[in-house]
N, C-alpha and C. Protein backbone atom coordinates (compact mmCIF):
# COMPACT_ATOMS: atom_id res chain seq x y z
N UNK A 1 -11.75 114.86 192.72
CA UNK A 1 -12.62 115.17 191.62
C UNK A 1 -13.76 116.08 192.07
N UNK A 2 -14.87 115.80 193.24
CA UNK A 2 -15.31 116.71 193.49
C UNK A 2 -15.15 118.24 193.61
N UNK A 3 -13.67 118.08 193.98
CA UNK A 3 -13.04 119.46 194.54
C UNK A 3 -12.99 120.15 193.81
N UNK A 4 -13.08 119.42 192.20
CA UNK A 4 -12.42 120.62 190.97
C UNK A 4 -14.19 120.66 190.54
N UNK A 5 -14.75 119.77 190.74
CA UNK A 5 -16.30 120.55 190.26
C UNK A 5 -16.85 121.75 191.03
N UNK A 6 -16.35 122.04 192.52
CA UNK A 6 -16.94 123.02 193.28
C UNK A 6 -16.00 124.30 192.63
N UNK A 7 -14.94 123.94 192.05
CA UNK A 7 -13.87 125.09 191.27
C UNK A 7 -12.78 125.12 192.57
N UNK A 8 -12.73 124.07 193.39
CA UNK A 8 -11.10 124.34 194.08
C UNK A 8 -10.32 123.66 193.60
N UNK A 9 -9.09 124.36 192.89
CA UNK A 9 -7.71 124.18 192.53
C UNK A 9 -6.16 123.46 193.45
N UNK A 10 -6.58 124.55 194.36
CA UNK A 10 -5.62 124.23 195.48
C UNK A 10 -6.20 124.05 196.68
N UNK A 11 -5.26 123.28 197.79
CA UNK A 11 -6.20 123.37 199.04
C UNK A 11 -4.96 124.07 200.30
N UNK A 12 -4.97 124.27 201.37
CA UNK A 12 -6.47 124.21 201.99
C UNK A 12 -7.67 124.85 201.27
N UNK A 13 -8.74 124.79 201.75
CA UNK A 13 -9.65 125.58 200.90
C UNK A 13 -11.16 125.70 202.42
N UNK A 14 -11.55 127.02 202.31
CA UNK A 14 -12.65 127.09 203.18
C UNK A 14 -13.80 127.53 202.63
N UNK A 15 -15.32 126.78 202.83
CA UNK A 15 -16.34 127.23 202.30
C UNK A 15 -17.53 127.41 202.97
N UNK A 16 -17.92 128.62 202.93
CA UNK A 16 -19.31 128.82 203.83
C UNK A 16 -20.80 128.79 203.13
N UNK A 17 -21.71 127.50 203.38
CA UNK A 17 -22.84 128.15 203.15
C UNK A 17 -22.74 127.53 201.74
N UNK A 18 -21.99 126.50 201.01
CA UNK A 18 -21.51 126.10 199.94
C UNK A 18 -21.05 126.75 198.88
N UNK A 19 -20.23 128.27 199.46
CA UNK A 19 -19.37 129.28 198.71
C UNK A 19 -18.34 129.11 198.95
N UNK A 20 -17.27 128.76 197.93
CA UNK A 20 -15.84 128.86 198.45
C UNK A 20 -15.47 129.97 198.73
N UNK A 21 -14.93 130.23 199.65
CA UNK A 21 -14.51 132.24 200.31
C UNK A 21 -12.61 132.03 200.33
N UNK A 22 -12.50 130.70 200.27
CA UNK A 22 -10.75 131.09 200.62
C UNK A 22 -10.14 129.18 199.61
N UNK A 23 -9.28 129.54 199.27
CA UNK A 23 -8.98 128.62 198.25
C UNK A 23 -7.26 128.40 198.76
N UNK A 24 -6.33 127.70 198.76
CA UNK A 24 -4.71 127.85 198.07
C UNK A 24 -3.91 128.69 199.34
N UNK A 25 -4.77 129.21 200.64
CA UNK A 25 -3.78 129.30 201.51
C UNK A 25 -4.62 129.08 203.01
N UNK A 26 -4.09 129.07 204.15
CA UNK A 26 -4.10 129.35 205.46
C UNK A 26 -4.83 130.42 205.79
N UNK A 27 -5.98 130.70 206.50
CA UNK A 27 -6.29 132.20 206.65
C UNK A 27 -5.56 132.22 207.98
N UNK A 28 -5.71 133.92 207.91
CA UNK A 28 -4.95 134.53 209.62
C UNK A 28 -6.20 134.47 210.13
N UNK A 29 -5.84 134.52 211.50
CA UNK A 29 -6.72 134.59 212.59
C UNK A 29 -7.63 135.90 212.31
N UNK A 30 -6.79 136.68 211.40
CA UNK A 30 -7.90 137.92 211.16
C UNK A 30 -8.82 137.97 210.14
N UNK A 31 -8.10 137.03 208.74
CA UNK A 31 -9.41 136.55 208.05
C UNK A 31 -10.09 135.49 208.38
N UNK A 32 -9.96 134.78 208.75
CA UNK A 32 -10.98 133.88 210.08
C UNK A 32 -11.70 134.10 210.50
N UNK A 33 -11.73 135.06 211.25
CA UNK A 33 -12.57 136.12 212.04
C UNK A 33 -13.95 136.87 211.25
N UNK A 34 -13.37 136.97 209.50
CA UNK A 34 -13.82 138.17 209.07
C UNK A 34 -14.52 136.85 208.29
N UNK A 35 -14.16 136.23 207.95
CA UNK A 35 -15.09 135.29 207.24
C UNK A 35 -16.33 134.52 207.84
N UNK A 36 -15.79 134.16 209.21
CA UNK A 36 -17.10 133.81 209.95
C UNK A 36 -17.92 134.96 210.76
N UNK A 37 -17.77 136.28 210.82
CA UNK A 37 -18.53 137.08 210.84
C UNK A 37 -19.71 136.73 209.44
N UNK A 38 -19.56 136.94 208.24
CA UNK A 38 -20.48 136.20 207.01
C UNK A 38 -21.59 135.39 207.56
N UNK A 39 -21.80 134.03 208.28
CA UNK A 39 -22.16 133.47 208.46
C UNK A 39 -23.33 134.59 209.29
């Protein structure tokens, strides 16, 4: 229930900073990378 108040649908799901950035798949090692660059 929480999950669908933050708006995640599917999981896995990754969130930075309490933004969901990736929802419904696996990132690659290259969006991984590119997402915690963000931080």
């Amino acid at each position: 229930m929480a999950m669908m108040e933050k708006g995640i649908i599917s999981t896995p799901a990754v969130a930075l900073d309490g933004e969901i950035v990736l929802s419904g798949k696996i990132p690659s090692l290259e969006e991984a990378k590119k997402l915690l660059k963000r931080l």
